[in-house]
Protein backbone atom coordinates (compact mmCIF):
# COMPACT_ATOMS: atom_id res chain seq x y z
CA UNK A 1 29.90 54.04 -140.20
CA UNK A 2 30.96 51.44 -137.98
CA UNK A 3 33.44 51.53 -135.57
CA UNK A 4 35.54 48.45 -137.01
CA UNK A 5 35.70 50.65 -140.33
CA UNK A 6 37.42 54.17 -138.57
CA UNK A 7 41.06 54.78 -138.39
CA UNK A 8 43.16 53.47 -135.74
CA UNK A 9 43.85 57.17 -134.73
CA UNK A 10 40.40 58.43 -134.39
CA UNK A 11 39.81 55.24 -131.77
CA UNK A 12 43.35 56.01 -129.77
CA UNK A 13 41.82 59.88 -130.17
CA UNK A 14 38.79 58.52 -128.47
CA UNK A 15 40.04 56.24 -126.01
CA UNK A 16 41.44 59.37 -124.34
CA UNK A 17 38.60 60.81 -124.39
CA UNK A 18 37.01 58.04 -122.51
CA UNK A 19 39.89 58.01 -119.63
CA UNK A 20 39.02 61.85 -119.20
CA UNK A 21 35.16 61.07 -118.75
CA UNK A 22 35.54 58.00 -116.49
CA UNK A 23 37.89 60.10 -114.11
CA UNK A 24 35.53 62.88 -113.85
CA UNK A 25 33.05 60.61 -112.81
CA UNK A 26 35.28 59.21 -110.43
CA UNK A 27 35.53 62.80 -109.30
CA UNK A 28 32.62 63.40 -108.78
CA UNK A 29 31.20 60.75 -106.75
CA UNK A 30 33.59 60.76 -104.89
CA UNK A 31 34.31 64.44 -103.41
CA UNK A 32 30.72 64.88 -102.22
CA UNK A 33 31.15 61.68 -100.03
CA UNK A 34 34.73 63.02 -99.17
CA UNK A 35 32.86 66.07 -96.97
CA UNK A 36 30.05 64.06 -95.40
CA UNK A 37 31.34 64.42 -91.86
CA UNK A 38 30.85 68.22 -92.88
CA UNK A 39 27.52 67.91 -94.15
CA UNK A 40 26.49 65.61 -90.89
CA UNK A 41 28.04 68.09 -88.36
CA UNK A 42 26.89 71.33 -90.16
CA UNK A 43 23.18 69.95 -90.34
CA UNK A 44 23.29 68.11 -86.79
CA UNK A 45 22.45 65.15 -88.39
CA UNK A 46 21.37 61.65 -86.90
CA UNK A 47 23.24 58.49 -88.10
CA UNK A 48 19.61 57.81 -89.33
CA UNK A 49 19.18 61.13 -91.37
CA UNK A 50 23.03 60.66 -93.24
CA UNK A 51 21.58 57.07 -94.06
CA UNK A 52 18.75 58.98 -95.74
CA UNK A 53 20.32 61.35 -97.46
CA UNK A 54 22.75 58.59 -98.77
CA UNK A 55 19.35 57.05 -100.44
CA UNK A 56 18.26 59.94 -101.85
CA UNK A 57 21.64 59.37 -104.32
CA UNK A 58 20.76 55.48 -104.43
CA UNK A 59 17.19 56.35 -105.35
CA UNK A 60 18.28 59.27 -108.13
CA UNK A 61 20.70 56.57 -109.66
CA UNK A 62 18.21 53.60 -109.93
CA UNK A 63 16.33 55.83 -111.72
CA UNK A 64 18.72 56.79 -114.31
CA UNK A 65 20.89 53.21 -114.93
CA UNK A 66 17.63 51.93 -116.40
CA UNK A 67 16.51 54.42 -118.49
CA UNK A 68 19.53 55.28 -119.87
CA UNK A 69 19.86 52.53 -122.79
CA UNK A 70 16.68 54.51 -123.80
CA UNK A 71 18.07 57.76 -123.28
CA UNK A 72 21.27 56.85 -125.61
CA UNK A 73 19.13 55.25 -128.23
CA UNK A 74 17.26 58.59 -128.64
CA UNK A 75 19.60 61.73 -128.65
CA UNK A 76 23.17 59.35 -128.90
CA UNK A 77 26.10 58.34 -126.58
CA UNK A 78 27.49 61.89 -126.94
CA UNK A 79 24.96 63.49 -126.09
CA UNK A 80 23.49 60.64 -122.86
CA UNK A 81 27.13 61.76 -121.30
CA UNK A 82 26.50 65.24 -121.57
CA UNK A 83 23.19 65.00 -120.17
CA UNK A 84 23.87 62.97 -117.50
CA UNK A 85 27.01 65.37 -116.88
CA UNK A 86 25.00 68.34 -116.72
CA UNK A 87 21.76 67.08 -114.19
CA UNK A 88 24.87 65.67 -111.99
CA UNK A 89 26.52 69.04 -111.92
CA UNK A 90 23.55 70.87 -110.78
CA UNK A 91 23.22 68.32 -108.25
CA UNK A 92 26.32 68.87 -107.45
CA UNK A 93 26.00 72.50 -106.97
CA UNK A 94 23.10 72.66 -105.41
CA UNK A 95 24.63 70.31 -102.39
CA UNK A 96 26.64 72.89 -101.94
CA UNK A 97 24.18 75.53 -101.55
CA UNK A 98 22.03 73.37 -98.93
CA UNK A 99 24.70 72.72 -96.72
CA UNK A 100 26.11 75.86 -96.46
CA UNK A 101 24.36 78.83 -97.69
CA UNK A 102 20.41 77.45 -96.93
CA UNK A 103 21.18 74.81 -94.33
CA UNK A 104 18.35 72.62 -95.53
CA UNK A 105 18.13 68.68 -95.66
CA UNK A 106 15.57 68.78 -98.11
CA UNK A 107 17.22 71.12 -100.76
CA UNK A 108 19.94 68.82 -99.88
CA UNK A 109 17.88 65.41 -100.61
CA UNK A 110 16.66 66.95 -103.69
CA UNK A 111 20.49 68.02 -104.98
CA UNK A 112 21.74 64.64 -104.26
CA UNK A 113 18.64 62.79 -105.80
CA UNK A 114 19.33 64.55 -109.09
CA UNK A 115 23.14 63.98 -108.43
CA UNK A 116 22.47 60.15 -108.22
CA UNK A 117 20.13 60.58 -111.04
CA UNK A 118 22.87 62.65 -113.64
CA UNK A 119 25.68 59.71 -112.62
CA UNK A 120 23.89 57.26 -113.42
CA UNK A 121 23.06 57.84 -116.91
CA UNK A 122 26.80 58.97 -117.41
CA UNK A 123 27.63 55.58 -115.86
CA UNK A 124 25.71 53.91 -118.50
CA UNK A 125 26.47 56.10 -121.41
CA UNK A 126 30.58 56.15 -120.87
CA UNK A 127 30.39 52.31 -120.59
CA UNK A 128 28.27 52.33 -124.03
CA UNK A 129 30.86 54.88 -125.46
CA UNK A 130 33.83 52.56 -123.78
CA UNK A 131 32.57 49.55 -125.30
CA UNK A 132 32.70 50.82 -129.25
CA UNK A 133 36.52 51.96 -128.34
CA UNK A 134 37.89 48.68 -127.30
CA UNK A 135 35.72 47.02 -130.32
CA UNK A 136 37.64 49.75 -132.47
CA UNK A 137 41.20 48.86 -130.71
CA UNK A 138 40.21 44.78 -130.48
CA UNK A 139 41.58 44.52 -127.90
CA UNK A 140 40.61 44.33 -123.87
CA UNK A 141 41.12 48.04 -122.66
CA UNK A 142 37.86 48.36 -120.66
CA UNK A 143 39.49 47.72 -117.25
CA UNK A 144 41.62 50.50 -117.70
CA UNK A 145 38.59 52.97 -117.80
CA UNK A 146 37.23 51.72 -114.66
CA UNK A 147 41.08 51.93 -113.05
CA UNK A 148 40.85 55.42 -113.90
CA UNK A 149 37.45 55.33 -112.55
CA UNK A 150 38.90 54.32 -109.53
CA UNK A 151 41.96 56.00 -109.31
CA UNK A 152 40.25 59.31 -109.49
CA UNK A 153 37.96 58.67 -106.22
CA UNK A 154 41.16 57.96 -104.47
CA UNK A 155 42.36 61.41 -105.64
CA UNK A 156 39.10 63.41 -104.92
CA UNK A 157 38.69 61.48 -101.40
CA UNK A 158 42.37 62.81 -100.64
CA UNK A 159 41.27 66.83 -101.80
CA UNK A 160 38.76 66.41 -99.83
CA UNK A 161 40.00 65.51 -96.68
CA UNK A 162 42.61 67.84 -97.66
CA UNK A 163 39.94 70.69 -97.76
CA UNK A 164 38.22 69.28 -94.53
CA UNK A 165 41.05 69.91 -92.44
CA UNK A 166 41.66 73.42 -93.90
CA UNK A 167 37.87 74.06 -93.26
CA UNK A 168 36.86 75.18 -97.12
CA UNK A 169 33.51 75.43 -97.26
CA UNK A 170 31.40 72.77 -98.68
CA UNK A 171 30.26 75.00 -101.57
CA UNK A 172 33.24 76.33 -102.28
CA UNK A 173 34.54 72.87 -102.55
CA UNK A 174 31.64 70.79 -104.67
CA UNK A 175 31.27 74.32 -107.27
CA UNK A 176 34.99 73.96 -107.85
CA UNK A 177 34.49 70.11 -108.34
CA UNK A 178 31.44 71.02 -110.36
CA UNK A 179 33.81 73.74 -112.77
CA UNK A 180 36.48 70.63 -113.04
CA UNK A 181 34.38 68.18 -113.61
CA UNK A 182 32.42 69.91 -116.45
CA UNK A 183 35.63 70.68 -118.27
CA UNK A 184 37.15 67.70 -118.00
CA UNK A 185 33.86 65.41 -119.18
CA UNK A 186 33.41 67.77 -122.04
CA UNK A 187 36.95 67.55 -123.14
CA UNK A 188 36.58 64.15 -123.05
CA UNK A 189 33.18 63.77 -125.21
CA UNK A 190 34.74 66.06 -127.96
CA UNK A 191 36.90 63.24 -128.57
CA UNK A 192 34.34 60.63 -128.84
CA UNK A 193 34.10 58.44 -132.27
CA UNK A 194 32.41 59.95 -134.78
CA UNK A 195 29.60 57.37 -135.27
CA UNK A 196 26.56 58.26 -136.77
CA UNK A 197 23.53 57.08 -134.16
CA UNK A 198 20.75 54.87 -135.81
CA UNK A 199 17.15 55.34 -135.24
CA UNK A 200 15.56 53.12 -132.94
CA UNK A 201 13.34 52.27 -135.73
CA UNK A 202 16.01 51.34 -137.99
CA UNK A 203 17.13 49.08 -135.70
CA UNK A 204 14.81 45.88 -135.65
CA UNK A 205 17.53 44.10 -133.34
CA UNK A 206 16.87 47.45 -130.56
CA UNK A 207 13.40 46.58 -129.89
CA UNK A 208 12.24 44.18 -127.19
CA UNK A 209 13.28 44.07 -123.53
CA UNK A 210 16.81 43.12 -122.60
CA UNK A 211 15.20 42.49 -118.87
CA UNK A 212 13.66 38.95 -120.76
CA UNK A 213 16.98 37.96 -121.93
CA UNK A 214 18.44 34.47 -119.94
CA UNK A 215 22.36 36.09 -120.84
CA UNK A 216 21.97 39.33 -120.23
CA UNK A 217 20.50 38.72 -116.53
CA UNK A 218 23.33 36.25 -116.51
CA UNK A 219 26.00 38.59 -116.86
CA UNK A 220 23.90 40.88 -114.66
CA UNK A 221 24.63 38.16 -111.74
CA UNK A 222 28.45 38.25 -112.51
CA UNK A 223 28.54 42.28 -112.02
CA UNK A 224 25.92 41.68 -108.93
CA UNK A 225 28.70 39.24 -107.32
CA UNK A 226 31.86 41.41 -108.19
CA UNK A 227 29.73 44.80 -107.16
CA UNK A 228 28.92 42.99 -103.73
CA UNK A 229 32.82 41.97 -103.40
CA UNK A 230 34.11 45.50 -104.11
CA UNK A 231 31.71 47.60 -102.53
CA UNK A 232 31.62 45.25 -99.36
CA UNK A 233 35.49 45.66 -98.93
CA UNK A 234 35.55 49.82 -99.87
CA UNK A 235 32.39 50.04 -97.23
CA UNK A 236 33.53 47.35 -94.38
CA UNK A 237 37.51 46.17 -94.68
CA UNK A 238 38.66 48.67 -92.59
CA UNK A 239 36.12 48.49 -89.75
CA UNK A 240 36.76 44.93 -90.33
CA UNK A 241 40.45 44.84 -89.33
CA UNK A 242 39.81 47.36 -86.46
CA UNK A 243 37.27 45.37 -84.72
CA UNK A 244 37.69 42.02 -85.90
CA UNK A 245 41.70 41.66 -85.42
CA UNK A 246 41.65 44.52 -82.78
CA UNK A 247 44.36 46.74 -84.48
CA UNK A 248 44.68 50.38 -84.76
CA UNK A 249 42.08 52.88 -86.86
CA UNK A 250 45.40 53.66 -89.16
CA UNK A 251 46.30 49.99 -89.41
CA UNK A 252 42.41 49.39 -90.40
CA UNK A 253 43.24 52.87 -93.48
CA UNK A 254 46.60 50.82 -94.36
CA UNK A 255 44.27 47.99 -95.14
CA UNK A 256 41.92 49.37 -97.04
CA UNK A 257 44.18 50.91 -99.64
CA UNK A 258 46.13 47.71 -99.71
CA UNK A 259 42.93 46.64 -101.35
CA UNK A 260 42.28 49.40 -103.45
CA UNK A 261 45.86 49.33 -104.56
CA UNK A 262 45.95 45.72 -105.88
CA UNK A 263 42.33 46.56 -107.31
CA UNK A 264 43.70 49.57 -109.51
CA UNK A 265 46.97 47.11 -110.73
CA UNK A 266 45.29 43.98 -111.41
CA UNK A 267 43.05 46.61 -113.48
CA UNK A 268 46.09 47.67 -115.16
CA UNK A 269 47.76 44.63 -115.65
CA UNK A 270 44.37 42.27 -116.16
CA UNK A 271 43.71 43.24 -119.73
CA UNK A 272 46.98 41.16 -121.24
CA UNK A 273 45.30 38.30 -119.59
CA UNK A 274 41.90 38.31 -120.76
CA UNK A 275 43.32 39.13 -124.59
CA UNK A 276 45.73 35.86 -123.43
CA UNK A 277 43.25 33.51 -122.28
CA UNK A 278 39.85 35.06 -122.53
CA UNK A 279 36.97 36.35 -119.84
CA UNK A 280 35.69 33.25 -118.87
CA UNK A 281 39.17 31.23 -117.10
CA UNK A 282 40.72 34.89 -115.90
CA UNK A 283 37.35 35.75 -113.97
CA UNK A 284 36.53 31.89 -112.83
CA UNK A 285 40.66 32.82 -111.43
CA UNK A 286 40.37 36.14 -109.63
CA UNK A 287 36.36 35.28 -108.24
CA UNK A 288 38.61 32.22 -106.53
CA UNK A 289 41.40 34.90 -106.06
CA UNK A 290 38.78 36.68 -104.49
CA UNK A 291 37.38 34.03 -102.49
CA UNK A 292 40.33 33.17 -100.74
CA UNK A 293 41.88 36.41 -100.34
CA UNK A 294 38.25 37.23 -98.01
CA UNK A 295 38.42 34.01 -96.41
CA UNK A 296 42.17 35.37 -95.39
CA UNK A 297 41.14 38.80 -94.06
CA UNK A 298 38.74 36.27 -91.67
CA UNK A 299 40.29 33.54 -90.19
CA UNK A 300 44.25 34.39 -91.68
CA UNK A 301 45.11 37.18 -88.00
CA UNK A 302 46.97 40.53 -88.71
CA UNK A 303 49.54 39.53 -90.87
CA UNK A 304 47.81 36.73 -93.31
CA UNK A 305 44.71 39.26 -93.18
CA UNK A 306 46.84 41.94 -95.32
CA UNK A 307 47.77 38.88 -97.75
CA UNK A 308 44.02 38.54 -97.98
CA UNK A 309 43.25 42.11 -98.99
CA UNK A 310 45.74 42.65 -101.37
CA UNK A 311 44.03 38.98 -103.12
CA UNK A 312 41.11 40.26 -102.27
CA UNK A 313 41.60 43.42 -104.64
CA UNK A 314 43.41 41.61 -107.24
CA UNK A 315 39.97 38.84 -107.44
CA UNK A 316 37.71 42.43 -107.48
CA UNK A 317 39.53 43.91 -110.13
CA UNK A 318 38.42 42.58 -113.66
CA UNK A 319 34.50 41.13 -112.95
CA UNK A 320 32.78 44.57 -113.21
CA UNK A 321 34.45 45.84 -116.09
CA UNK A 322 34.30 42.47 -117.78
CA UNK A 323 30.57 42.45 -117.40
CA UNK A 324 30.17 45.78 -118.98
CA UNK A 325 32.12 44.36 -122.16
CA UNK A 326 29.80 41.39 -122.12
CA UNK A 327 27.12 43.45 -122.17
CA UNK A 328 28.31 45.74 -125.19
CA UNK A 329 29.07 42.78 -127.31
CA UNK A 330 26.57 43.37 -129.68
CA UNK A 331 26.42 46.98 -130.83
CA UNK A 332 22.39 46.53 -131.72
CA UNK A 333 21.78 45.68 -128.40
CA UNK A 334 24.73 47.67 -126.09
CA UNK A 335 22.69 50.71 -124.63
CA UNK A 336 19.52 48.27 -123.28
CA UNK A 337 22.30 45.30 -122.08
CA UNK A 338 23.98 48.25 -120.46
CA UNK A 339 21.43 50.18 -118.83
CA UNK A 340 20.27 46.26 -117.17
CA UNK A 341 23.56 44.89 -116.30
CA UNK A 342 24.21 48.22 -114.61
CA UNK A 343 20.93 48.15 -113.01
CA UNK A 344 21.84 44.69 -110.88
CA UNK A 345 25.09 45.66 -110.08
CA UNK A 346 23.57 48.29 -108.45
CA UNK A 347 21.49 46.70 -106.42
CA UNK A 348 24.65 45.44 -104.60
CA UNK A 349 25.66 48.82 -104.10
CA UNK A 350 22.36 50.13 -102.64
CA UNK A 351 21.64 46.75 -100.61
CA UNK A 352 24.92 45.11 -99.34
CA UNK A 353 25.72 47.66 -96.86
CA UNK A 354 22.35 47.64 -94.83
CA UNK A 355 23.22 43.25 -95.35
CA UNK A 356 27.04 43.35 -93.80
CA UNK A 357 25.56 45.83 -91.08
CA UNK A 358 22.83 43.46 -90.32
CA UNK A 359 24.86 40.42 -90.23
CA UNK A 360 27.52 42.75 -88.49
CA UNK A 361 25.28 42.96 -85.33
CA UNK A 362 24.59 39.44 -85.30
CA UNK A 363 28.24 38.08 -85.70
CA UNK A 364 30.68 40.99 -85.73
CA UNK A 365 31.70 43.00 -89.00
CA UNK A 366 34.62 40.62 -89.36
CA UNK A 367 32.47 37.00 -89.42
CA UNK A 368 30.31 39.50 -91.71
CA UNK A 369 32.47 39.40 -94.18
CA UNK A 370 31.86 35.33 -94.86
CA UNK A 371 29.20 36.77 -97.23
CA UNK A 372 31.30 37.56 -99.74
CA UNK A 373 32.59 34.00 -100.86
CA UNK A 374 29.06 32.90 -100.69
CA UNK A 375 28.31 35.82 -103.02
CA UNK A 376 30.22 34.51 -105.13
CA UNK A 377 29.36 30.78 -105.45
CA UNK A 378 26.28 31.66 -108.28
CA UNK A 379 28.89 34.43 -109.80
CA UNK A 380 31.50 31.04 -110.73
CA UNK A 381 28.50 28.96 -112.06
CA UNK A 382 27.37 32.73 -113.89
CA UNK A 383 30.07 33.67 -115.65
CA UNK A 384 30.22 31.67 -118.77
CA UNK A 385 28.00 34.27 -119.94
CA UNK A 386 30.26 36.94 -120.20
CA UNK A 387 32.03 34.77 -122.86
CA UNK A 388 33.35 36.78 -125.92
CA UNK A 389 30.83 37.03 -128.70
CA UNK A 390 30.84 39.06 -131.67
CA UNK A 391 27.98 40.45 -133.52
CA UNK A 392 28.05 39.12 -137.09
């Protein structure tokens, strides 16, 4: 059955489904990072030994974006999400247990290797899933997941500091994540569409490496670029205004959810837009948005720098999303698209904060920052392949 042929019902039914499985993602990347101050004074960690333990998580999820599109072309989307749900979970819980109850940095490395490993085939596999609902709906709704995505870090970050300060235990803290999380994510993939998965071998169009495909690493190079420009601002922006315009640590917190804040609306509000005038103009826009709003936070002082962050947000909002739509265009081909597009964003993730650090010691995390816009130079000449194109 395909998804064009259900009932507009069964797709809203799903596309709640979908919000509930992106924010319990959201959730749970986001409270184990929440308590890492615990985990590094419990364990008497160096700055060294955090760094890695924060691989081992990089590691587990380059290991599971690509083989995912393999993973959901064998048991299904459903079942991908459930999988990856469940090997995050125990990742999740065993954390806990090395921190607190065994005090162990390698039971530790090992529960946040398979942690990495479980979120990044859910990563894939909601996109997948996210993909067939706004195909069903026709109509863009895919930044809304990933606002929810977002959205629901902010809330876990906030529990968890929350929990820090009232000195819950780790364990406590990640098993009750783990017993939210669980629910949530299988509420959500109850309501998935009911589309019967096709046989790799019935699927001619499935075979063949998506790695060889000119578009596909295209649109890989959009998602690197807006990655890069998202992650560097969550990792650096604060830092940035603290050190680079000499202003308070609160004033450095104040910008930092400025950013997030215009992220999370112009993911909101972005999807009239691109159904208005289409991906390629609205992302050549907010990458320029983008551009200018980092310039700002640079060379704009105090009070032009917040102008910068909240453009800087608004630019980050739509590219990564977008690229994950581009990717799903074809159904035949979603799952392997998916599992490489997510694949190079990632690398931005797991490589531009060693790069702003680096350049950070030789110019100052502020001057640093310059490496956005040039980031996202190739993304403006890339992203005519995220164009809309439907599969016949």
């Amino acid at each position: 059955m395909s998804v064009l042929a259900l009932e507009r019902g069964v797709v809203t039914r799903a596309r709640t489904g979908v919000f509930l499985v992106f924010a319990a993602s959201g959730v749970a990347f986001s409270s184990l990072a929440s308590r890492l101050p615990d985990v590094k004074r419990i364990l008497d960690l160096s700055p060294g030994q955090l760094g890695t333990l924060l691989l081992a998580t990089a590691c587990g999820s380059v290991l599971g974006l690509p083989a995912s599109g393999r993973i959901i072309r064998a048991i299904g989307t459903r079942r991908a999400v459930q999988a990856g749900v469940a090997v995050a979970a125990v990742g999740l819980a065993a954390a806990g247990l090395g921190v607190d109850l065994l005090r162990n940095g390698v039971v530790l490395w090992l529960a946040m290797f398979l942690a990495g490993l479980g979120i990044g085939v859910w990563d894939v596999s909601m996109n997948h899933e996210a993909a067939e609902v706004e195909r069903g709906l026709r109509r863009s709704i895919m930044p809304w997941f990933h606002a929810a995505f977002s959205g629901a870090t902010v809330v876990a970050a906030l529990v968890g500091s929350l929990l820090t300060a009232l000195q819950v235990p780790v364990w406590l803290h990640l098993w009750g994540v783990v017993a939210v999380v669980v629910t949530a994510a299988l509420l959500g993939v109850a309501r998935f569409l009911p589309i019967e998965e096709v046989a790799p071998e019935d699927r001619p169009a499935a075979r063949g490496t998506a790695w060889l495909e000119p578009k596909t690493v295209l649109i890989g190079v959009v998602v690197l670029a807006a990655a890069f420009t998202e992650g560097t601002a969550n990792d650096w922006i604060a830092v940035a205004f603290v050190e680079g315009h000499a202003l308070p640590a609160w004033v450095g917190v104040l910008a930092f959810a400025t950013f997030l804040g215009f992220m999370t609306l112009g993911r909101i509000l972005g999807t009239a837009a691109l159904d208005r005038f289409g991906r390629v103009p609205v992302l050549r826009v907010l990458f320029g948005t983008a551009m200018a709003g980092s310039l700002l936070v640079v060379f704009g002082g105090p009070v032009l720098a917040f102008v910068g962050a909240a453009l800087w947000g608004v630019g980050a909002s739509l590219g990564f999303p977008v690229g994950m739509s581009a990717a799903a265009d074809d159904p035949a081909r979603a799952a392997a698209r998916l599992s490489v597009v997510s694949t190079i964003g990632y690398l931005a993730f797991l490589g531009g904060p060693p790069l702003l650090g680096f350049l950070g010691d030789h110019t100052g995390v502020l001057y640093a920052l310059l490496a956005v816009a040039a980031f996202l130079v190739p993304a403006l000449l890339a992203v005519p392949a995220v164009r809309e194109q439907r599969a016949p």
